[in-house]
Protein backbone atom coordinates (compact mmCIF):
# COMPACT_ATOMS: atom_id res chain seq x y z
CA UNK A 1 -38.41 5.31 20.16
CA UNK A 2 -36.46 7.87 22.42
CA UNK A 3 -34.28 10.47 20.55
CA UNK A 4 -31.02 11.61 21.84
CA UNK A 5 -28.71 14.39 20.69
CA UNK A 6 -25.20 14.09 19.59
CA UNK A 7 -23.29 17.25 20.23
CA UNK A 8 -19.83 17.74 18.60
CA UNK A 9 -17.61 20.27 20.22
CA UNK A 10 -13.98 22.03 19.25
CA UNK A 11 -11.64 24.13 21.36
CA UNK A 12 -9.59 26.48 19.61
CA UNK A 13 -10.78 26.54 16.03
CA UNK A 14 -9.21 23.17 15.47
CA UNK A 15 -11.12 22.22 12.04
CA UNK A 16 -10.33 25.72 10.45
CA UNK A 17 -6.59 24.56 10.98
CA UNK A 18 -7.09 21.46 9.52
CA UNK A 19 -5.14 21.15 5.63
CA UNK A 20 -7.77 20.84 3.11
CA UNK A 21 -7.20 17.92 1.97
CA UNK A 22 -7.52 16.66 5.84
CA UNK A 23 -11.23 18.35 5.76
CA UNK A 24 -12.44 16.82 2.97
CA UNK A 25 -11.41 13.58 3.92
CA UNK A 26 -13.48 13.57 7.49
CA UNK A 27 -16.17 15.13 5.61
CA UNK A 28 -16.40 11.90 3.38
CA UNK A 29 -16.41 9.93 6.68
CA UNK A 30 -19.24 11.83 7.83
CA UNK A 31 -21.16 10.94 5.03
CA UNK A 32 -20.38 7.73 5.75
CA UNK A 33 -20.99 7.72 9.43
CA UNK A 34 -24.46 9.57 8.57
CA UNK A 35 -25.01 6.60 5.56
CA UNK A 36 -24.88 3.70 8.15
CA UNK A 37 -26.95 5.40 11.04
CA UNK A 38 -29.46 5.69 7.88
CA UNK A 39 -29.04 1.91 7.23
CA UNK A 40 -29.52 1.23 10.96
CA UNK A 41 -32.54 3.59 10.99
CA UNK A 42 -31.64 5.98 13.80
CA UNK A 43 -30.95 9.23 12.06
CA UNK A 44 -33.46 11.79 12.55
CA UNK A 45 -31.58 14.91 11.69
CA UNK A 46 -28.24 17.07 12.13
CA UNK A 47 -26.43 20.00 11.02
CA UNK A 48 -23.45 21.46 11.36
CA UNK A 49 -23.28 25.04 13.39
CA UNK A 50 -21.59 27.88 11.98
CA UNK A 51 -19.06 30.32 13.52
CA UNK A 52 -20.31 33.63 15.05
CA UNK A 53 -23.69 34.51 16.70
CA UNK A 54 -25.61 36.62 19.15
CA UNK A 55 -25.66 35.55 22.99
CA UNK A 56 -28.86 37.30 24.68
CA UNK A 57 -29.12 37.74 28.69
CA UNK A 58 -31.14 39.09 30.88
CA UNK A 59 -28.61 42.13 32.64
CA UNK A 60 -30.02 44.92 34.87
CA UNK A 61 -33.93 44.04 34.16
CA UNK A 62 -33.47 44.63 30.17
CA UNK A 63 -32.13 42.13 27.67
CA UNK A 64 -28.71 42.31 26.17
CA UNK A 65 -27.12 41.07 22.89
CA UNK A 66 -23.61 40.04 22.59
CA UNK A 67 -21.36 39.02 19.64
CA UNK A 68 -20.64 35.04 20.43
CA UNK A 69 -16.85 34.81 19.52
CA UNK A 70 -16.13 31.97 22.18
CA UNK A 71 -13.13 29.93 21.19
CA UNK A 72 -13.27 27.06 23.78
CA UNK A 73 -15.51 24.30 23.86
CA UNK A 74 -17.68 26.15 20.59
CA UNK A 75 -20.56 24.38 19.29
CA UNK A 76 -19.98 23.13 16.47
CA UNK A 77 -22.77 20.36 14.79
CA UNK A 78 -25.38 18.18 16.26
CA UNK A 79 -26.88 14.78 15.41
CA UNK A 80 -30.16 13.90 16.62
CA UNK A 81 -30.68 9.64 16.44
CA UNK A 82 -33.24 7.29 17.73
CA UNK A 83 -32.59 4.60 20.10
CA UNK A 84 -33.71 2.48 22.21
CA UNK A 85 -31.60 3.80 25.27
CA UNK A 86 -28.96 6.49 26.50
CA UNK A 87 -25.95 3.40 26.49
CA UNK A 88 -27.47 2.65 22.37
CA UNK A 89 -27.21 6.02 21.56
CA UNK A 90 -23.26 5.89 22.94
CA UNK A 91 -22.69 3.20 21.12
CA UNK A 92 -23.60 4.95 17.86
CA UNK A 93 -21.97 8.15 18.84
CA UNK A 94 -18.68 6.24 19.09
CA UNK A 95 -18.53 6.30 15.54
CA UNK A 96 -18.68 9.91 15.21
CA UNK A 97 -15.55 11.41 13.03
CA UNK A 98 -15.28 14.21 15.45
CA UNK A 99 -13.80 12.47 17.53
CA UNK A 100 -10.97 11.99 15.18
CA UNK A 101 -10.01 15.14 14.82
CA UNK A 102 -9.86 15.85 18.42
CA UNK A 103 -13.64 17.16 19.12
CA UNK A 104 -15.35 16.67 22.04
CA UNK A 105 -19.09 14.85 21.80
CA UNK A 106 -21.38 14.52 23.69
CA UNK A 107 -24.75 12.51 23.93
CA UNK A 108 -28.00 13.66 25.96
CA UNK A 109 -31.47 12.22 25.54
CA UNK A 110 -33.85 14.90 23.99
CA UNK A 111 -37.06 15.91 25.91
CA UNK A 112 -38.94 15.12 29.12
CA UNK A 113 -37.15 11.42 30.02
């Protein structure tokens, strides 16, 4: 069955200024979002991304590491689901709780398609 990623995305540290008690109550729904793609079958993996990073280019014919410190449109988790088409995989991404706290996401089929 075709996998697709699920890619959640925040602008301006929006989860970090979140009240607690706000966080842990989209993390249950998570749980719960991640429970019923289990029942349905279609989740293959996901993690959440943390905050900082390297960024490596290629500059001047040598290669170059940079802090990452973006704060728009920062990766922040993915998904990765199984099904049977790019409109399925919407469907099951609708679901996602980052949407409800104002995250951007994003669905594009993984490999060769």
């Amino acid at each position: 069955m075709p996998q697709f990623v699920i890619l959640m995305t925040e602008n301006d540290d929006a989860w970090s200024k979140l009240p607690e008690a706000e966080q842990t109550r989209l993390i249950k729904l998570y749980f719960k979002w991640v429970g019923g793609l289990h029942k349905k079958k279609a989740f293959v993996g996901g993690d959440p991304i943390g905050g900082g990073g390297t960024v490596l280019r290629r500059a001047y014919g040598k290669i170059v590491a940079t802090p990452f410190s973006a704060k728009k449109d920062v990766l922040t988790g993915y998904f990765i689901v199984e099904a049977k088409n790019l409109s399925a995989a919407v469907k099951l991404a609708r679901g996602c709780p980052a949407l409800i706290h104002g995250e951007a996401v994003t669905v594009r089929p993984l490999g060769h398609m």
